[in-house]
N, C-alpha and C. Protein backbone atom coordinates (compact mmCIF):
# COMPACT_ATOMS: atom_id res chain seq x y z
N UNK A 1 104.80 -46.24 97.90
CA UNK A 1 103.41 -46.64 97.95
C UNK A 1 103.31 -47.81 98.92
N UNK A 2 102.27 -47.91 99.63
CA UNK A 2 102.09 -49.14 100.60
C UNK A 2 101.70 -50.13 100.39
N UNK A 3 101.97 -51.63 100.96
CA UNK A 3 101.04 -52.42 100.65
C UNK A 3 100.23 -52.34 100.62
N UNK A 4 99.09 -53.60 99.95
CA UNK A 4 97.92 -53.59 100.44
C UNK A 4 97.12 -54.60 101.81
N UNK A 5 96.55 -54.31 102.29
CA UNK A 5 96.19 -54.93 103.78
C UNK A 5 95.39 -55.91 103.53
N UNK A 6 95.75 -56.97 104.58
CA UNK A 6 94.36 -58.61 103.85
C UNK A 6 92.85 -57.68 104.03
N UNK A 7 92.75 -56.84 104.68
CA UNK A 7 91.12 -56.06 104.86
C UNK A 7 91.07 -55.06 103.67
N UNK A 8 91.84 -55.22 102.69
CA UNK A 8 91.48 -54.38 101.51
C UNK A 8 90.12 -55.08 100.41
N UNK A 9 89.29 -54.75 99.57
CA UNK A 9 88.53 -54.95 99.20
C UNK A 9 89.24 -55.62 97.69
N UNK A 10 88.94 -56.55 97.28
CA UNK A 10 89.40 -56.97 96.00
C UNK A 10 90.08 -55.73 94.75
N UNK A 11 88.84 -54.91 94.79
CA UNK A 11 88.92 -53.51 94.22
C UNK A 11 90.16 -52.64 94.64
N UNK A 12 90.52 -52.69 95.84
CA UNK A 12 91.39 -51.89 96.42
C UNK A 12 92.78 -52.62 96.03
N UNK A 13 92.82 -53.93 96.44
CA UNK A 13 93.57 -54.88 95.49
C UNK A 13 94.18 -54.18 94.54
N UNK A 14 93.06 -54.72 93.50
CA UNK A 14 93.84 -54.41 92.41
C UNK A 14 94.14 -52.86 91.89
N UNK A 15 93.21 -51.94 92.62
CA UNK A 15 94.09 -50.57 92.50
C UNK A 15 95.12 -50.42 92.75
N UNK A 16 95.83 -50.68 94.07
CA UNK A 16 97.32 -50.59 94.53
C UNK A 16 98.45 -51.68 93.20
N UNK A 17 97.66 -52.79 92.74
CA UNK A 17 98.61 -53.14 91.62
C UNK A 17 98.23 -52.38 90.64
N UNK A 18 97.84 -51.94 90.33
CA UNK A 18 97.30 -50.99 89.23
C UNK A 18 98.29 -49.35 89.24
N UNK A 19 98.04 -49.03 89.84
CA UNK A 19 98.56 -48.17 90.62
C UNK A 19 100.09 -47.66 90.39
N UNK A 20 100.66 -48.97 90.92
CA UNK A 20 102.13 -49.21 90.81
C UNK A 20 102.31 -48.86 89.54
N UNK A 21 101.84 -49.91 88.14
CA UNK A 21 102.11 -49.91 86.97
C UNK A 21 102.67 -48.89 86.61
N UNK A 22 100.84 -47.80 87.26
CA UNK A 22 100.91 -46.99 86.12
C UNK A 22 102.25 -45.79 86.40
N UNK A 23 102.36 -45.82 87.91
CA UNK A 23 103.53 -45.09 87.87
C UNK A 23 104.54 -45.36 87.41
N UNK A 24 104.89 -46.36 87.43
CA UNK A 24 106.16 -46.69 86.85
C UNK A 24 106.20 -45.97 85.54
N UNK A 25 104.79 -45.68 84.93
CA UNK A 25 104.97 -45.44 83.56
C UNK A 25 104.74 -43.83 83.17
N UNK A 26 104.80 -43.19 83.94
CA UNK A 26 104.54 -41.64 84.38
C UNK A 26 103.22 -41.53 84.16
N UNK A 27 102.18 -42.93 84.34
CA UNK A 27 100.63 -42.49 84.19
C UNK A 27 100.15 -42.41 85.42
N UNK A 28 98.31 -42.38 85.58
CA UNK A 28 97.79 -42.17 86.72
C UNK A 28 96.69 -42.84 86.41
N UNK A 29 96.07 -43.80 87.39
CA UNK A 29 94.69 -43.94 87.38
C UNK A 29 93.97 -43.06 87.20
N UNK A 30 92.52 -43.05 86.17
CA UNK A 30 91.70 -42.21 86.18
C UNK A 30 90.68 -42.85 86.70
N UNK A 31 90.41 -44.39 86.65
CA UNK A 31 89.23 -45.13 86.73
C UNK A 31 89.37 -46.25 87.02
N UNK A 32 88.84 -46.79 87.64
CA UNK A 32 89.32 -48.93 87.41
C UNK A 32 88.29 -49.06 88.34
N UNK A 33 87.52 -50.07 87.12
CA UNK A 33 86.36 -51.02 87.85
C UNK A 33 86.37 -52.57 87.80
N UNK A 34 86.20 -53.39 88.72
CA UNK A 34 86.07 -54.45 88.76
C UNK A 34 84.55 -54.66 88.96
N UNK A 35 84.10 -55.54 87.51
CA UNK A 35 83.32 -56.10 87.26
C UNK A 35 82.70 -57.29 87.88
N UNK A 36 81.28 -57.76 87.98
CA UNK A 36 80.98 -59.41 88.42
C UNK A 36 81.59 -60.21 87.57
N UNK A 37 81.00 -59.99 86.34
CA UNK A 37 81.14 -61.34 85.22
C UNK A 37 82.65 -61.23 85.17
N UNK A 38 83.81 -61.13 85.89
CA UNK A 38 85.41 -61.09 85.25
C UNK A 38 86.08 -59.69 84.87
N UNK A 39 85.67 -59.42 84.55
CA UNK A 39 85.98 -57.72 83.83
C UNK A 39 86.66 -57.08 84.52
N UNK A 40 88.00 -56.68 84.47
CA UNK A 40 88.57 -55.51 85.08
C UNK A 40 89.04 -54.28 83.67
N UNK A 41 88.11 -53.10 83.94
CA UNK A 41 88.32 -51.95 83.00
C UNK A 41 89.21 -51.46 84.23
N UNK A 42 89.99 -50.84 83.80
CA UNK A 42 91.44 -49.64 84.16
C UNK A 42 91.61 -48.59 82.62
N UNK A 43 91.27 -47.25 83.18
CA UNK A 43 91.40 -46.00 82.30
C UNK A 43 92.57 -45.46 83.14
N UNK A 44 93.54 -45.19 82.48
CA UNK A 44 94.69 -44.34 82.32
C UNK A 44 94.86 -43.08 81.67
N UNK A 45 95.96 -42.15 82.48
CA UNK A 45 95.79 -40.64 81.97
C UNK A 45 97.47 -40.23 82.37
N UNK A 46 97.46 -39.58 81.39
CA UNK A 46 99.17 -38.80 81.55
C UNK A 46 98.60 -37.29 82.34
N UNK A 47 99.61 -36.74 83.63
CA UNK A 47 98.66 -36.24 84.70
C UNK A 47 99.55 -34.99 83.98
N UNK A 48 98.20 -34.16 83.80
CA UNK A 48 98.91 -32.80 83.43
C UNK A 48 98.13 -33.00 82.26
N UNK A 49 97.77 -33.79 81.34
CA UNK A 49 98.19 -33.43 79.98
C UNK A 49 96.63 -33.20 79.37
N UNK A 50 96.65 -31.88 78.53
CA UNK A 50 95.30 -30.69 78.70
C UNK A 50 95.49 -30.28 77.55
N UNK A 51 95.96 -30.62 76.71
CA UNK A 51 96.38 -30.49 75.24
C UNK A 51 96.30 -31.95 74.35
N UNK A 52 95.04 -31.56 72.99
CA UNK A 52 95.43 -32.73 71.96
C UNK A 52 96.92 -33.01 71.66
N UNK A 53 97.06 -34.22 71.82
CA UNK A 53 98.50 -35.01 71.47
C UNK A 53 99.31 -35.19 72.91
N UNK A 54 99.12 -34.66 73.53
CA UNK A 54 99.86 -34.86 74.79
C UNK A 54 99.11 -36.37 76.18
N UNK A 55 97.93 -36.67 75.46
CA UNK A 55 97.80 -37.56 76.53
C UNK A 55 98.56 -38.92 76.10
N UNK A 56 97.95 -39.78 76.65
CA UNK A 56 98.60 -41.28 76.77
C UNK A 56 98.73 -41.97 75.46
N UNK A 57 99.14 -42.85 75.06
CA UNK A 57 99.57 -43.15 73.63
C UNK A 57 99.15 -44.53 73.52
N UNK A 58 98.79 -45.48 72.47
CA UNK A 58 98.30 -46.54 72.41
C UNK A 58 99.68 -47.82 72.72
N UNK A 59 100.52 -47.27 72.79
CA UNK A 59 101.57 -47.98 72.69
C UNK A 59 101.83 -48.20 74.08
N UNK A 60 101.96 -46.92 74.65
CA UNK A 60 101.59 -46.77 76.46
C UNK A 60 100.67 -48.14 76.83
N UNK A 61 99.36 -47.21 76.59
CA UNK A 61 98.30 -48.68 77.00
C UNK A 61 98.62 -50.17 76.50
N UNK A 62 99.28 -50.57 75.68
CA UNK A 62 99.43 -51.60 75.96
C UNK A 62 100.48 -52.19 76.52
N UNK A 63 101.79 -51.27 76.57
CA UNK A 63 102.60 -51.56 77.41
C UNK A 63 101.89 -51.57 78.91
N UNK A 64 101.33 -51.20 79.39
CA UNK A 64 100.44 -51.14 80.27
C UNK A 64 99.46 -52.18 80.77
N UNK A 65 98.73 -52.33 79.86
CA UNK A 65 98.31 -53.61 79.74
C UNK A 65 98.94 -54.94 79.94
N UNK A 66 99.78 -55.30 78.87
CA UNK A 66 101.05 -56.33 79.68
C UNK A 66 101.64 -56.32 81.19
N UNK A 67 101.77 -55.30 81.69
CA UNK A 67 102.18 -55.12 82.91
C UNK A 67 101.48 -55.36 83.81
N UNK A 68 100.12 -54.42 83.68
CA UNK A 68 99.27 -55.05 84.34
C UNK A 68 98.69 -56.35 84.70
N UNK A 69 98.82 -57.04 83.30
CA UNK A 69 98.54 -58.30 83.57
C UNK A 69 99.19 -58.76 83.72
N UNK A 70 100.34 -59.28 83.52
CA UNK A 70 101.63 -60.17 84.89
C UNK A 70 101.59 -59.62 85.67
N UNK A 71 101.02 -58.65 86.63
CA UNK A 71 101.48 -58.77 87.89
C UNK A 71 100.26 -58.94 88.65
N UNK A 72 98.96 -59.04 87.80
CA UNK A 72 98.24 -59.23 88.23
C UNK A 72 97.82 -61.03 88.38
N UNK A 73 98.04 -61.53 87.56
CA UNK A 73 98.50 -63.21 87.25
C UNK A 73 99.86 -63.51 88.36
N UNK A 74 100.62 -62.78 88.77
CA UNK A 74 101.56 -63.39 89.90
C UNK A 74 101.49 -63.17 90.91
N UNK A 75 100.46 -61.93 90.86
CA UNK A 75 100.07 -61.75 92.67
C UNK A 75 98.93 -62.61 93.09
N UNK A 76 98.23 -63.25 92.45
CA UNK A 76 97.01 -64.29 92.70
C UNK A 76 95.94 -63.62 93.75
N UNK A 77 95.64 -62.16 93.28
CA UNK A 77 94.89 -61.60 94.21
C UNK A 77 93.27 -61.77 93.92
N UNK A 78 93.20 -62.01 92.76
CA UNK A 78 91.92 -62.49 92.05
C UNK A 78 91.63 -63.63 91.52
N UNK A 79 90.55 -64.27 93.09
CA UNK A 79 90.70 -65.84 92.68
C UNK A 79 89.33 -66.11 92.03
N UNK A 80 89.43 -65.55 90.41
CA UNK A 80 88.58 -66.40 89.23
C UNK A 80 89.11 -65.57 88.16
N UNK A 81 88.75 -66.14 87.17
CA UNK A 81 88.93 -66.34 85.87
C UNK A 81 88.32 -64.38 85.49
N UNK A 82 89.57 -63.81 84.76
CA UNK A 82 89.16 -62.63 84.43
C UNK A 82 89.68 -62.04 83.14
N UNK A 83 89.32 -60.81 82.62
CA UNK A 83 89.33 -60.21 81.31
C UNK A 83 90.04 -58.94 82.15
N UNK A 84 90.82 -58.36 80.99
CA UNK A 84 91.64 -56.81 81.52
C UNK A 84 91.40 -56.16 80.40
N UNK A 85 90.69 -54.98 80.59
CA UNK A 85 90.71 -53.67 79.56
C UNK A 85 91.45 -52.91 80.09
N UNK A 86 92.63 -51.96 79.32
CA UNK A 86 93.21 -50.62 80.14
C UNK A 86 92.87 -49.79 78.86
N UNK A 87 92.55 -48.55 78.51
CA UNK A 87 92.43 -47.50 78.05
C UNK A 87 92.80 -45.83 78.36
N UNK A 88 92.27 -45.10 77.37
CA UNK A 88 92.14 -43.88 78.24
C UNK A 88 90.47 -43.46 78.31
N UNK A 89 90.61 -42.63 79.36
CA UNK A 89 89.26 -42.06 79.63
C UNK A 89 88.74 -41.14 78.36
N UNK A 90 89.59 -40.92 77.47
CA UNK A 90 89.16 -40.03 76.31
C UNK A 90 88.45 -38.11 76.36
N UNK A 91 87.95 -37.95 75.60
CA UNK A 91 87.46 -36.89 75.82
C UNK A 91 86.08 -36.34 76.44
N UNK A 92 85.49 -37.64 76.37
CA UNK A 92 83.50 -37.74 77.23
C UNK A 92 84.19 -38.10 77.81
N UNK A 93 84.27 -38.52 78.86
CA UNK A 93 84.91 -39.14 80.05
C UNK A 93 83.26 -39.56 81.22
N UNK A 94 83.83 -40.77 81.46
CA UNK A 94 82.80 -41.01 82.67
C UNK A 94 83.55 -39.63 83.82
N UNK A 95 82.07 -39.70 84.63
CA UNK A 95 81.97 -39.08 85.77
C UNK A 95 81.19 -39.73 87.08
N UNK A 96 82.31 -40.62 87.84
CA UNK A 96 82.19 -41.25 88.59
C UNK A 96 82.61 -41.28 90.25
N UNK A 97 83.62 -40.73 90.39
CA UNK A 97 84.05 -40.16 91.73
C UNK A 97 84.38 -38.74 91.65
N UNK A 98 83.92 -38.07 92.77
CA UNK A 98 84.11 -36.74 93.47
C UNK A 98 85.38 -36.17 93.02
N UNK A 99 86.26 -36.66 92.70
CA UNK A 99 87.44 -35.73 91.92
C UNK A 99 87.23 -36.28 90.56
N UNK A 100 86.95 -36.84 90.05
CA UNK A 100 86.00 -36.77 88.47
C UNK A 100 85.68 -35.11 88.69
N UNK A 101 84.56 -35.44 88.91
CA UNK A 101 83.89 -34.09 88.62
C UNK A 101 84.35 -32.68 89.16
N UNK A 102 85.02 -32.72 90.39
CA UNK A 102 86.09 -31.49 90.72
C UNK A 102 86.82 -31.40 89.90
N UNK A 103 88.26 -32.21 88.91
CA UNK A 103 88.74 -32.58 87.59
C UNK A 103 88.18 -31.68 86.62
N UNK A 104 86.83 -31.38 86.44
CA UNK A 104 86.29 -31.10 85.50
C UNK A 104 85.21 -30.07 85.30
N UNK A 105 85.36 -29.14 86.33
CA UNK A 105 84.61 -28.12 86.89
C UNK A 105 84.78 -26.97 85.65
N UNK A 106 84.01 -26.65 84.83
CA UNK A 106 84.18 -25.71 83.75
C UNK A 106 83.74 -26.35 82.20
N UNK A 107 84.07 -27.80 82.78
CA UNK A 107 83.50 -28.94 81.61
C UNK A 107 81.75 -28.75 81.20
N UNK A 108 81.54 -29.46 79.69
CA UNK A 108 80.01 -29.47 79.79
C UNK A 108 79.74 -31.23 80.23
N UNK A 109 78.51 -31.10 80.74
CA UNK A 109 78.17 -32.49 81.45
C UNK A 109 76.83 -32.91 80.80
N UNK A 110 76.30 -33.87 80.64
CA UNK A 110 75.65 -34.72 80.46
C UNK A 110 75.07 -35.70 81.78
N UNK A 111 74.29 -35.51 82.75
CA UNK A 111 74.29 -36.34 84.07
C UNK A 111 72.63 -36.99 83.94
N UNK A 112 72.42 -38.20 83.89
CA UNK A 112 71.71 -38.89 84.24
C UNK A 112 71.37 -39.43 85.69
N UNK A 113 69.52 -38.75 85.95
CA UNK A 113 70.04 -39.37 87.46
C UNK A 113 68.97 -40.33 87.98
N UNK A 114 69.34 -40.92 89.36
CA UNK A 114 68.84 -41.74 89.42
C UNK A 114 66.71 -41.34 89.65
N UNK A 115 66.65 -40.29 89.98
CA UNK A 115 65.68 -39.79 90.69
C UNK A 115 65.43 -38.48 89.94
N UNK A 116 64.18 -37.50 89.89
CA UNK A 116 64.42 -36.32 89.17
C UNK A 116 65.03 -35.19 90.35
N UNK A 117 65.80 -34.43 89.64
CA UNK A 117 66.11 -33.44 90.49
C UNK A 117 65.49 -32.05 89.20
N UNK A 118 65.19 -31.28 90.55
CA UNK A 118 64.82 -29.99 89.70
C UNK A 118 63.68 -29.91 88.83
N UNK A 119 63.21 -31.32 88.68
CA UNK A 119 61.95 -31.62 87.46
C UNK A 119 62.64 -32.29 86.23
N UNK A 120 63.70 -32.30 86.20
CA UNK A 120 64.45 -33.21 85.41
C UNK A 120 65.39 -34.69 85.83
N UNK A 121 65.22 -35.31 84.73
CA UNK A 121 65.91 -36.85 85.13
C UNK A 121 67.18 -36.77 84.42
N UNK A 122 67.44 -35.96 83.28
CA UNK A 122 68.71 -35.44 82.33
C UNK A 122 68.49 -34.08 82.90
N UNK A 123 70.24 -34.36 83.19
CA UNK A 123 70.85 -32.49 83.11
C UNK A 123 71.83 -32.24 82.63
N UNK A 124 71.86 -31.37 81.69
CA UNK A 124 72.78 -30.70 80.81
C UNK A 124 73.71 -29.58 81.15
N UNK A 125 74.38 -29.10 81.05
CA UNK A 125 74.91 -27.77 81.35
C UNK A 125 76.32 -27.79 81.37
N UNK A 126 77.16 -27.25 82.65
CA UNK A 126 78.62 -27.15 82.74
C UNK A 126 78.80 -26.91 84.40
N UNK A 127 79.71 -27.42 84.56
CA UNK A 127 80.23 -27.64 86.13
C UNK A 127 80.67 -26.42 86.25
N UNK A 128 79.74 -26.04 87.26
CA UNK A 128 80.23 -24.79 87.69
C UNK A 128 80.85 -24.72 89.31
N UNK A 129 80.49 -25.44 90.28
CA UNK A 129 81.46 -26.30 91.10
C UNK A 129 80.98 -26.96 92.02
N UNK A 130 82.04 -28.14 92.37
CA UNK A 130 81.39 -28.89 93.21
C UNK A 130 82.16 -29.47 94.40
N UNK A 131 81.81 -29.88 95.03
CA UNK A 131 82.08 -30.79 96.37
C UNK A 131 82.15 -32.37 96.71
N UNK A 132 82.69 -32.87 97.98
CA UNK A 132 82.67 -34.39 97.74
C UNK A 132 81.20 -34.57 97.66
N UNK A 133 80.28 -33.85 97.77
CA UNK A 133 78.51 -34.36 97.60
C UNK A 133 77.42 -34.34 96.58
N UNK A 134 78.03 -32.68 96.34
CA UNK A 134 77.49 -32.48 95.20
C UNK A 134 77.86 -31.12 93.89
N UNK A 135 77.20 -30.97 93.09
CA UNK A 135 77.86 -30.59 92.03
C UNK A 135 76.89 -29.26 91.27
N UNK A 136 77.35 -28.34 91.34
CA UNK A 136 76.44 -27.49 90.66
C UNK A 136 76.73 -27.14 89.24
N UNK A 137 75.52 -27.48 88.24
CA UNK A 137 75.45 -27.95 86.82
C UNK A 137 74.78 -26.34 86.46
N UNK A 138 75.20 -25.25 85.55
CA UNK A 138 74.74 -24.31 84.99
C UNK A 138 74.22 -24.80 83.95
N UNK A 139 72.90 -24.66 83.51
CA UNK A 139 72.04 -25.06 82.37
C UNK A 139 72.40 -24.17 81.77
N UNK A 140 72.05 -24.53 80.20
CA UNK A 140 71.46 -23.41 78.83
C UNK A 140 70.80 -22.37 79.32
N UNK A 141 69.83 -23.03 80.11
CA UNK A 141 68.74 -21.71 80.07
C UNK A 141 69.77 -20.66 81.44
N UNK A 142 70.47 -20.83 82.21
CA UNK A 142 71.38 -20.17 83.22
C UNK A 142 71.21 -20.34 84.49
N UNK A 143 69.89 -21.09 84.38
CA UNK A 143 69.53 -21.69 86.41
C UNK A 143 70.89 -22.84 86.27
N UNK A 144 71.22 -22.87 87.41
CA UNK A 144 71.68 -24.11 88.58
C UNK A 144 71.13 -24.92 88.83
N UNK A 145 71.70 -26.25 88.52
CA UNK A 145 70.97 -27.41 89.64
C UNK A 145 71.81 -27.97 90.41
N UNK A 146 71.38 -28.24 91.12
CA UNK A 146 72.44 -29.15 91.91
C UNK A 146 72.14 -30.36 92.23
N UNK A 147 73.02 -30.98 92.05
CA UNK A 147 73.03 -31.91 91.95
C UNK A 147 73.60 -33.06 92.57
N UNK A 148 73.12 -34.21 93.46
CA UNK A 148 73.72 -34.32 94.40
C UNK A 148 74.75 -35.89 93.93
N UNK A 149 75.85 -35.66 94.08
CA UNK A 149 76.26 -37.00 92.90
C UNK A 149 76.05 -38.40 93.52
N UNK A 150 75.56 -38.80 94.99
CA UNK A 150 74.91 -39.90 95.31
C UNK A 150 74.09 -40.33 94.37
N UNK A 151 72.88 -39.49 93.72
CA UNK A 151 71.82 -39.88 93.00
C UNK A 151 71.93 -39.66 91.50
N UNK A 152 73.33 -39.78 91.08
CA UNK A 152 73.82 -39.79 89.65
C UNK A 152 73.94 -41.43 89.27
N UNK A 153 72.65 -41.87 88.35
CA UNK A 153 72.90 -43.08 87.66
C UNK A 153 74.02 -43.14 86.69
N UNK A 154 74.47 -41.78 86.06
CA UNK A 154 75.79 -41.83 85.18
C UNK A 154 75.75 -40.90 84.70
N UNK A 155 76.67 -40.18 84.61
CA UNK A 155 77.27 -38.80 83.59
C UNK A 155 78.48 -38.86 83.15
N UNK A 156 78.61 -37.79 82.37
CA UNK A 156 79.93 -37.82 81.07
C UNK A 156 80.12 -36.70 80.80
N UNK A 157 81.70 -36.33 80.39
CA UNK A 157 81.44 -34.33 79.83
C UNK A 157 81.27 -34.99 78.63
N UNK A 158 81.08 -33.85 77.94
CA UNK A 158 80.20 -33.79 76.76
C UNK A 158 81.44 -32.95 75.66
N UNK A 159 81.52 -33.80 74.49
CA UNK A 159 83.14 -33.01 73.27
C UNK A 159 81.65 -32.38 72.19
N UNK A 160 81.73 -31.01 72.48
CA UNK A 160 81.39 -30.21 71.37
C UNK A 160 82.34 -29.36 70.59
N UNK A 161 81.08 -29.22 69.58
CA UNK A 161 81.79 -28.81 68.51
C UNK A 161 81.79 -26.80 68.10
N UNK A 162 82.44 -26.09 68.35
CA UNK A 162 82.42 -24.72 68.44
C UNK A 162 82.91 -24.33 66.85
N UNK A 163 82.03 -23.22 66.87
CA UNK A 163 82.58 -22.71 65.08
C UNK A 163 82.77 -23.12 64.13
N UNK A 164 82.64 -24.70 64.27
CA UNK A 164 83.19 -25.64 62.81
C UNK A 164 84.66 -26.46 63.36
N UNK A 165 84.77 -26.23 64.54
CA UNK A 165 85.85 -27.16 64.82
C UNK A 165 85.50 -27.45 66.20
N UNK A 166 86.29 -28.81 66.29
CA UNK A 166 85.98 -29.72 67.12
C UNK A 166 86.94 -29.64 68.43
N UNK A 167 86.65 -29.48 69.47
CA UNK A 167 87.13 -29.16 70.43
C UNK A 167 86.80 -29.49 71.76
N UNK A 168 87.59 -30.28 73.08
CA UNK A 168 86.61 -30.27 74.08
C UNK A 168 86.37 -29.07 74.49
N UNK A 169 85.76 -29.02 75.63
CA UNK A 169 85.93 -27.50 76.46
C UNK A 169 86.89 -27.41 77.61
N UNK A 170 87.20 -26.46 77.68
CA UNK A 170 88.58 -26.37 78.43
C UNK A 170 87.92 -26.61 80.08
N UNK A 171 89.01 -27.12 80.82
CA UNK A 171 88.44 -27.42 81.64
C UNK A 171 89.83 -27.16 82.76
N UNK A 172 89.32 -26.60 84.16
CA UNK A 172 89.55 -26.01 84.76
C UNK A 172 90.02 -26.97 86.29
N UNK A 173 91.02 -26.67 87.42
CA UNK A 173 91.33 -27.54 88.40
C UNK A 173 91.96 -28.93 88.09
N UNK A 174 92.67 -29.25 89.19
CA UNK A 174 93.56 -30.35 89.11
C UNK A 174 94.56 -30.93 88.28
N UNK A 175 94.95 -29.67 87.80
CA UNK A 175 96.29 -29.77 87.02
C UNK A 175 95.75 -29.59 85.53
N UNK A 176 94.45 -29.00 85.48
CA UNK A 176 94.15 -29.21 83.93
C UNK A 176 94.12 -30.43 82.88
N UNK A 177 93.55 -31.33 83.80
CA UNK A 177 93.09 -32.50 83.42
C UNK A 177 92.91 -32.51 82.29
N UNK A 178 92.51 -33.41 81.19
CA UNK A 178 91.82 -33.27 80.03
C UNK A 178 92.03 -34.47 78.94
């Protein structure tokens, strides 16, 4: 993995330390945001793993966590005072970058947007596929929207419940994310 360059963005920063960790630990970034007020959230994911019991373990994350934070405290790349969350992305999962939602093409979604598309400001449905731009959402009723993920204020897949048991929906591309 490469350094990072003095023209990297704070964010980029601390991804590349982030980054490192998680390999070391056979994980993968799923997410990491740096916050104004201090806040650095980092979501972690065991890559492959598409089956209950097989993702990341609490014991992981905080081994993780520790790591992260010494090396983030000895590289002095963040000059103020900050908070570290690491987690996993879970089963709703934000949907925030373009392989998010490629990740999750077959998933049901939940997308809030910024603007109405289609006559709607909520869209519901399931990724039926998408691109670095945009994303085509199959509704209930069976139209398409598309959706362009610039103008997504926030979306999430959605953990329903089938037959009396609880289940996400299986979800399709990039190693079977989940």
């Amino acid at each position: 993995m490469s350094s990072p360059s003095p023209s990297d963005t704070l964010a980029e920063k601390v991804e590349h330390l982030v980054a490192q960790v998680a390999d070391s630990l056979g994980l993968e970034v799923y997410d990491l945001e740096v916050q104004p007020q201090g806040r650095i959230v980092v979501m972690l994911e065991r890559p492959g793993a598409a089956e209950p019991g097989t993702g990341v373990t609490v014991g992981e994350l905080g081994r993780a966590n520790r790591e992260i934070n010494g090396r983030l405290e000895v590289s002095g790349v963040i000059p103020f005072d900050w908070e570290l969350e690491v987690g996993s992305p879970g089963v709703e999962r934000a949907l925030r970058r373009p392989e998010h939602w490629q990740g999750q093409v077959g998933a049901r979604v939940r997308v809030v947007m910024m603007a109405s598309v289609s006559g709607d400001q909520v869209v519901e449905g399931t990724i039926v596929e998408c691109d670095e731009e945009t994303a085509n959402v199959r509704t209930d009723s069976g139209g398409v929207v598309h959706v362009p993920l610039a103008q997504v204020r926030r979306a999430r897949t959605v953990f329903e419940i089938v037959k009396g048991r609880k289940r996400p929906v299986s979800r399709k591309g990039k190693g079977g994310k989940g």
